[in-house]
C-alpha atoms as a PDB file:
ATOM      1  CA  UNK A   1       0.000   0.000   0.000  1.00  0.00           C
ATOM      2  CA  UNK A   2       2.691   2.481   0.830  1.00  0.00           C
ATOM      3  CA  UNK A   3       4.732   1.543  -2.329  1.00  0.00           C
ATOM      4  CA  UNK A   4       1.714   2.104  -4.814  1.00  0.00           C
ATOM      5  CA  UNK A   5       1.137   5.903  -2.919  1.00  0.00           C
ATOM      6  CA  UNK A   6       5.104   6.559  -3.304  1.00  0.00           C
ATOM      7  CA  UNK A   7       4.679   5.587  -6.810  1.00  0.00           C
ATOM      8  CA  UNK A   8       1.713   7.797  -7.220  1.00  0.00           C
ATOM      9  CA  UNK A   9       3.523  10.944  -5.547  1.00  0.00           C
ATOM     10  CA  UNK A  10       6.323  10.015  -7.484  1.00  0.00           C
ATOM     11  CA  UNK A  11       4.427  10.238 -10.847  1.00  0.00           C
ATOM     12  CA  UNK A  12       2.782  13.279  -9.818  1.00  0.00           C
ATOM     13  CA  UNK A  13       5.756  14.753  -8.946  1.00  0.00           C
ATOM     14  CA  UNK A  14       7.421  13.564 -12.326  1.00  0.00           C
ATOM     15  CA  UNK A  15       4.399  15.542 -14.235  1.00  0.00           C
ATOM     16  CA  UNK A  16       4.422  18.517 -12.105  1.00  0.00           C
ATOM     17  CA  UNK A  17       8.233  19.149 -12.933  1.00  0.00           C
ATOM     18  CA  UNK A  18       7.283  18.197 -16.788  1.00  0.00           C
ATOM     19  CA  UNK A  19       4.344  20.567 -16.837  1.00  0.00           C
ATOM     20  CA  UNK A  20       6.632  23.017 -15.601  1.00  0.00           C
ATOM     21  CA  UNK A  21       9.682  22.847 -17.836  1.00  0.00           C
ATOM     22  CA  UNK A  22       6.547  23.184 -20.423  1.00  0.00           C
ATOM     23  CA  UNK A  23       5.305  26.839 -18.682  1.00  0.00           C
ATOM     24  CA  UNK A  24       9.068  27.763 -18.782  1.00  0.00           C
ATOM     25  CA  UNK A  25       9.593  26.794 -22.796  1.00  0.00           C
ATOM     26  CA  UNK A  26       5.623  28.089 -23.471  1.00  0.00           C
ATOM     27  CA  UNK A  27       6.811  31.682 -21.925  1.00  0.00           C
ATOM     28  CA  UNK A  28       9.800  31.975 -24.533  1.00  0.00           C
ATOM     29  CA  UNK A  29       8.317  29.434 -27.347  1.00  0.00           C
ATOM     30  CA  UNK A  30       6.644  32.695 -29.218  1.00  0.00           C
ATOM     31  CA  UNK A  31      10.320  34.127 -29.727  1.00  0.00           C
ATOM     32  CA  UNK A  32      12.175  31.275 -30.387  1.00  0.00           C
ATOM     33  CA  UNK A  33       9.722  30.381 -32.876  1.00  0.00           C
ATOM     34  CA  UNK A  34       9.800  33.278 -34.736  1.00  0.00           C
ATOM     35  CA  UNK A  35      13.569  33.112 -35.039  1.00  0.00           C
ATOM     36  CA  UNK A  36      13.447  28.904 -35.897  1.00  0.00           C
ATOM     37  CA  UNK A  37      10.560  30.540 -38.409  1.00  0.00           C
ATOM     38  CA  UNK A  38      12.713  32.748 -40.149  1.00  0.00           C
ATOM     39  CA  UNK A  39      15.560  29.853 -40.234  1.00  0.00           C
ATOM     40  CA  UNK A  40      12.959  27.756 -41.737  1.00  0.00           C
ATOM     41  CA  UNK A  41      12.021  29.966 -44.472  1.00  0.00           C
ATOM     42  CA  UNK A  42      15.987  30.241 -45.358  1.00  0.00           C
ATOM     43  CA  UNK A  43      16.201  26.946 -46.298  1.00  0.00           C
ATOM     44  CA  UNK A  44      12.684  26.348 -47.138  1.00  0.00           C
ATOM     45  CA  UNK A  45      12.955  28.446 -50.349  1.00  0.00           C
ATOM     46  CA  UNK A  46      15.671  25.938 -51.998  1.00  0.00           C
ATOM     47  CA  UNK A  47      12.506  23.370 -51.444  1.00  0.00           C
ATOM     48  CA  UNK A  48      10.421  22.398 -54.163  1.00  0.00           C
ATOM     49  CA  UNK A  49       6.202  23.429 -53.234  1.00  0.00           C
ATOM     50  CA  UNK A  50       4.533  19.838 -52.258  1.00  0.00           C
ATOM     51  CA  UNK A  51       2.375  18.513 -54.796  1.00  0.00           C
ATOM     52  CA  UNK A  52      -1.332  19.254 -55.242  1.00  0.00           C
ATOM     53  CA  UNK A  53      -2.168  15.592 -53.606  1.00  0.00           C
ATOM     54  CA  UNK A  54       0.974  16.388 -50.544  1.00  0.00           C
ATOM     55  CA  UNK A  55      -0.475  19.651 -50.207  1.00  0.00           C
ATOM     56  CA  UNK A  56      -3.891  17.847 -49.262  1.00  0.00           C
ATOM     57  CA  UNK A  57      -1.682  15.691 -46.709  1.00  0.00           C
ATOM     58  CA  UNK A  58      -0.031  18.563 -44.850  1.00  0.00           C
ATOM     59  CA  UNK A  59      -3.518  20.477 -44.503  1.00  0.00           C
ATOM     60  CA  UNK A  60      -4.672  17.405 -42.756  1.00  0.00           C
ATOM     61  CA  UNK A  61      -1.617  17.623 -40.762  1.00  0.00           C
ATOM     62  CA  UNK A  62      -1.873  21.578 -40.006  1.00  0.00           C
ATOM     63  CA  UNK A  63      -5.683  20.942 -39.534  1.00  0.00           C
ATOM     64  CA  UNK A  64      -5.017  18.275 -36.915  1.00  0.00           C
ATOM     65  CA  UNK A  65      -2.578  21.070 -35.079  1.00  0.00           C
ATOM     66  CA  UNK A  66      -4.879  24.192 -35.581  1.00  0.00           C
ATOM     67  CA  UNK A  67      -8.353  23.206 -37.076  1.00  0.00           C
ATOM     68  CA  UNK A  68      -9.550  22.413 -40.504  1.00  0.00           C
ATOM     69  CA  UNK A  69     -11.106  25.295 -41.367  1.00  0.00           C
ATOM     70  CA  UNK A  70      -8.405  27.365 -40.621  1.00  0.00           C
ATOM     71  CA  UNK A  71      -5.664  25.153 -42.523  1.00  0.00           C
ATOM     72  CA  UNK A  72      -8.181  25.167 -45.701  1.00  0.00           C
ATOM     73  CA  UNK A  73      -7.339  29.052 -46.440  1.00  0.00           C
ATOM     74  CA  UNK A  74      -3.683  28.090 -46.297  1.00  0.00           C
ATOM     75  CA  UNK A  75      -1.023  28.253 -49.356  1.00  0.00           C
ATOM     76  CA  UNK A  76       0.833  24.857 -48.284  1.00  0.00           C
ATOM     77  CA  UNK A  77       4.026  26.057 -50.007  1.00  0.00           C
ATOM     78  CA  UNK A  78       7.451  24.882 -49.262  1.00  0.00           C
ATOM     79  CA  UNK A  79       7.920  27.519 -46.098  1.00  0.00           C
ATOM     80  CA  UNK A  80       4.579  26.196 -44.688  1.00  0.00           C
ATOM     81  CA  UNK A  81       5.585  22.857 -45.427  1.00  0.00           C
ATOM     82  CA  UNK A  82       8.621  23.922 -43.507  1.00  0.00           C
ATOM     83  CA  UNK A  83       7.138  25.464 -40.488  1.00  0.00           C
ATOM     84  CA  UNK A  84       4.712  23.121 -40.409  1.00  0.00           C
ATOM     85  CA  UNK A  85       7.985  19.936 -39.819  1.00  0.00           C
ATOM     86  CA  UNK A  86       9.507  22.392 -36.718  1.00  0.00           C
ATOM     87  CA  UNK A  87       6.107  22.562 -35.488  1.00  0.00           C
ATOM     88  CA  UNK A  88       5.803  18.726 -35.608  1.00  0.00           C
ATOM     89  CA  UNK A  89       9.269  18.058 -34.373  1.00  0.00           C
ATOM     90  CA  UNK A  90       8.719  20.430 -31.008  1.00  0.00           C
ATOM     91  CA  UNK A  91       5.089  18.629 -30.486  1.00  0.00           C
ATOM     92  CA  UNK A  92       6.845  14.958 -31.039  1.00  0.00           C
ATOM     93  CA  UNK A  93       9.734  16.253 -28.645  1.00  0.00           C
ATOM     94  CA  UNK A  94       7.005  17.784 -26.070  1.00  0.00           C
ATOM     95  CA  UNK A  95       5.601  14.507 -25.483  1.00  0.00           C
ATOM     96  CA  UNK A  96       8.441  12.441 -25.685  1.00  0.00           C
ATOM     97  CA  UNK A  97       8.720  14.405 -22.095  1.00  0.00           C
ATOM     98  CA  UNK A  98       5.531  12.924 -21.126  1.00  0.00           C
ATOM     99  CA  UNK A  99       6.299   9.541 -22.145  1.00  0.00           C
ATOM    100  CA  UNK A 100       3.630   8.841 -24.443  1.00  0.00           C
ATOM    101  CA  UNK A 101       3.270   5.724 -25.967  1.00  0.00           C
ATOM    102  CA  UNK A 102       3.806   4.709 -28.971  1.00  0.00           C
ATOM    103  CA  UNK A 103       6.774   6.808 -28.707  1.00  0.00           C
ATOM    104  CA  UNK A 104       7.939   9.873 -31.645  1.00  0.00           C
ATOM    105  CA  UNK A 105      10.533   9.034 -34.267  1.00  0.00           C
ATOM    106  CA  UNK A 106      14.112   9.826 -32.239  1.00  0.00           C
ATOM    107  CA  UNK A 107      14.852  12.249 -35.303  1.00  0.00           C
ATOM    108  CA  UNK A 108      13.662  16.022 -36.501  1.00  0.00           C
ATOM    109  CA  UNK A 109      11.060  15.200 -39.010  1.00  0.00           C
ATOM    110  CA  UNK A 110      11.680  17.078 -41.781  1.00  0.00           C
ATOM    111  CA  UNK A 111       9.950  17.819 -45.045  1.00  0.00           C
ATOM    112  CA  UNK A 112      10.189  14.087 -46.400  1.00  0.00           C
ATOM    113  CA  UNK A 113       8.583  12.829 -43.044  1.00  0.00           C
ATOM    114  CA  UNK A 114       5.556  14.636 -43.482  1.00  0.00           C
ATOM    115  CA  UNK A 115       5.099  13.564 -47.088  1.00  0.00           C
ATOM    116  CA  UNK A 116       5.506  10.147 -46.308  1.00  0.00           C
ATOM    117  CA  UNK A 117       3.937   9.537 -42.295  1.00  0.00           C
ATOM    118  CA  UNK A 118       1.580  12.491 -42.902  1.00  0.00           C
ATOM    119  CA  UNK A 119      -1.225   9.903 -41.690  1.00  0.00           C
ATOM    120  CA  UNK A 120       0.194   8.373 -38.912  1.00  0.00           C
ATOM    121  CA  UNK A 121       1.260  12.254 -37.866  1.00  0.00           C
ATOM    122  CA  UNK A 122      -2.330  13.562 -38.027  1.00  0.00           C
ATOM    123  CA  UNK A 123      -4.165  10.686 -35.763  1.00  0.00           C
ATOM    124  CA  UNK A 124      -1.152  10.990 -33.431  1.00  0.00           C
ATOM    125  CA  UNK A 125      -1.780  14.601 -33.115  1.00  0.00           C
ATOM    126  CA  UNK A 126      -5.862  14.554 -32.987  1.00  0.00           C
ATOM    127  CA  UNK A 127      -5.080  11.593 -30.026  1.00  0.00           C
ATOM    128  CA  UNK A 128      -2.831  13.571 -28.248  1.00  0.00           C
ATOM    129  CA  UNK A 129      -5.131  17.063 -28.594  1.00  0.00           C
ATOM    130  CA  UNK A 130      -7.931  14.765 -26.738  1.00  0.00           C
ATOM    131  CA  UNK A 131      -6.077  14.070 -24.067  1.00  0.00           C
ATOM    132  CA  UNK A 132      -5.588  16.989 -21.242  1.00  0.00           C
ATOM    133  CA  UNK A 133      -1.849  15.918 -19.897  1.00  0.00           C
ATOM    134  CA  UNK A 134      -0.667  15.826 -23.705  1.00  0.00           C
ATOM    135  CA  UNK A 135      -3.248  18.587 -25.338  1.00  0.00           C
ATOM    136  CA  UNK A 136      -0.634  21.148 -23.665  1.00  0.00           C
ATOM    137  CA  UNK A 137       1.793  19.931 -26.179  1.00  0.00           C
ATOM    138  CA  UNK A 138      -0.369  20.593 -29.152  1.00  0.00           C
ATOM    139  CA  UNK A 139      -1.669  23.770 -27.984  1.00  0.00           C
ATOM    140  CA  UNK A 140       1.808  25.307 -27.087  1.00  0.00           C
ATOM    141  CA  UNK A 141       3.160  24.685 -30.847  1.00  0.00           C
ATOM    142  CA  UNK A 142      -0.184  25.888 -32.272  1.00  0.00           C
ATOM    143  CA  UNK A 143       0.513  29.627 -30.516  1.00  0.00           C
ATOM    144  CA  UNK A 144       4.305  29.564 -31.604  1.00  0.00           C
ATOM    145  CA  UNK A 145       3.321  28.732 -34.685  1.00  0.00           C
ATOM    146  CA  UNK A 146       0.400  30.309 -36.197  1.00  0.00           C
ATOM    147  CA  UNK A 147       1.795  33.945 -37.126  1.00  0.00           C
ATOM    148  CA  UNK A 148       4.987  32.456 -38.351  1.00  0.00           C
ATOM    149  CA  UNK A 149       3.008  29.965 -40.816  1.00  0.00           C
ATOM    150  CA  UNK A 150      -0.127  32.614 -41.476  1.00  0.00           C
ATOM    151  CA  UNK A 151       3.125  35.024 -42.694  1.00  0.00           C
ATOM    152  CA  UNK A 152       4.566  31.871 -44.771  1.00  0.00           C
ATOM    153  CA  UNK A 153       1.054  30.758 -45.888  1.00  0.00           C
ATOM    154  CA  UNK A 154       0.864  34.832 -47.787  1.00  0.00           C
ATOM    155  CA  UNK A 155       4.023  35.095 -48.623  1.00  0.00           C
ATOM    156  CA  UNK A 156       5.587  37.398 -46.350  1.00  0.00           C
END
């Protein structure tokens, strides 16, 4: 009986220092996202634009992160495409913290990632958005991200 509390505290106390190095990256995500945004765009302009048919498959993606109607008005061009990966990477990496299971790829997924495990990526995400511990994950990316990949989605 007192082992299973211990381990209870212990997990609590294991989330409340997770949810906290989360409050501390949330309070300077918005900056360092608009610097990894601009970074993004750098390289993102040597890219190809996805296809017509990958373009479909990283609105899914983008509509799994913000909503569907909001990803439908977007130009998925090669810096959204790009913005979109860094968002996906620091939402993989956020709950990697949380241990959730099945575990993200141990890598950055870039560009190619998305084109290829843009399925998998979208019902991870809309799992992960249902659930309170790891919807934190989701919604933190979602705020860093969505004036950096509005800006990309017109050009700017």
């Amino acid at each position: 009986m007192k082992a299973a509390r211990r381990s209870r505290l212990l997990t609590g106390a294991a989330l409340t220092t997770a949810a906290g190095i989360l409050a501390v990256t949330a309070a300077s995500g918005t900056a360092q996202a608009n610097e990894t945004a601009s970074a993004v765009r750098a390289t993102a302009v040597a890219q190809s634009d996805p296809t017509p048919e990958e373009q479909e498959r990283l609105r899914e993606v983008a509509g799994s992160i913000w909503t569907p109607q909001l990803a439908a008005g977007w130009n998925m061009n090669a810096e959204v495409e790009a913005i979109l990966s860094t968002a996906t990477g620091e939402i993989l990496e956020c709950s990697k913290a949380f241990a959730l299971v099945p575990r993200p790829p141990a890598f950055f997924p870039g560009p190619g990632y998305l084109r290829q495990y843009w399925k998998q990526v979208k019902e991870y995400f809309l799992v992960v958005k249902e659930n309170r511990t790891y919807r934190a994950c989701v919604v933190t990316a979602a705020a860093n991200y969505r004036s950096p990949i509005e800006m990309a989605s017109m050009g700017i």
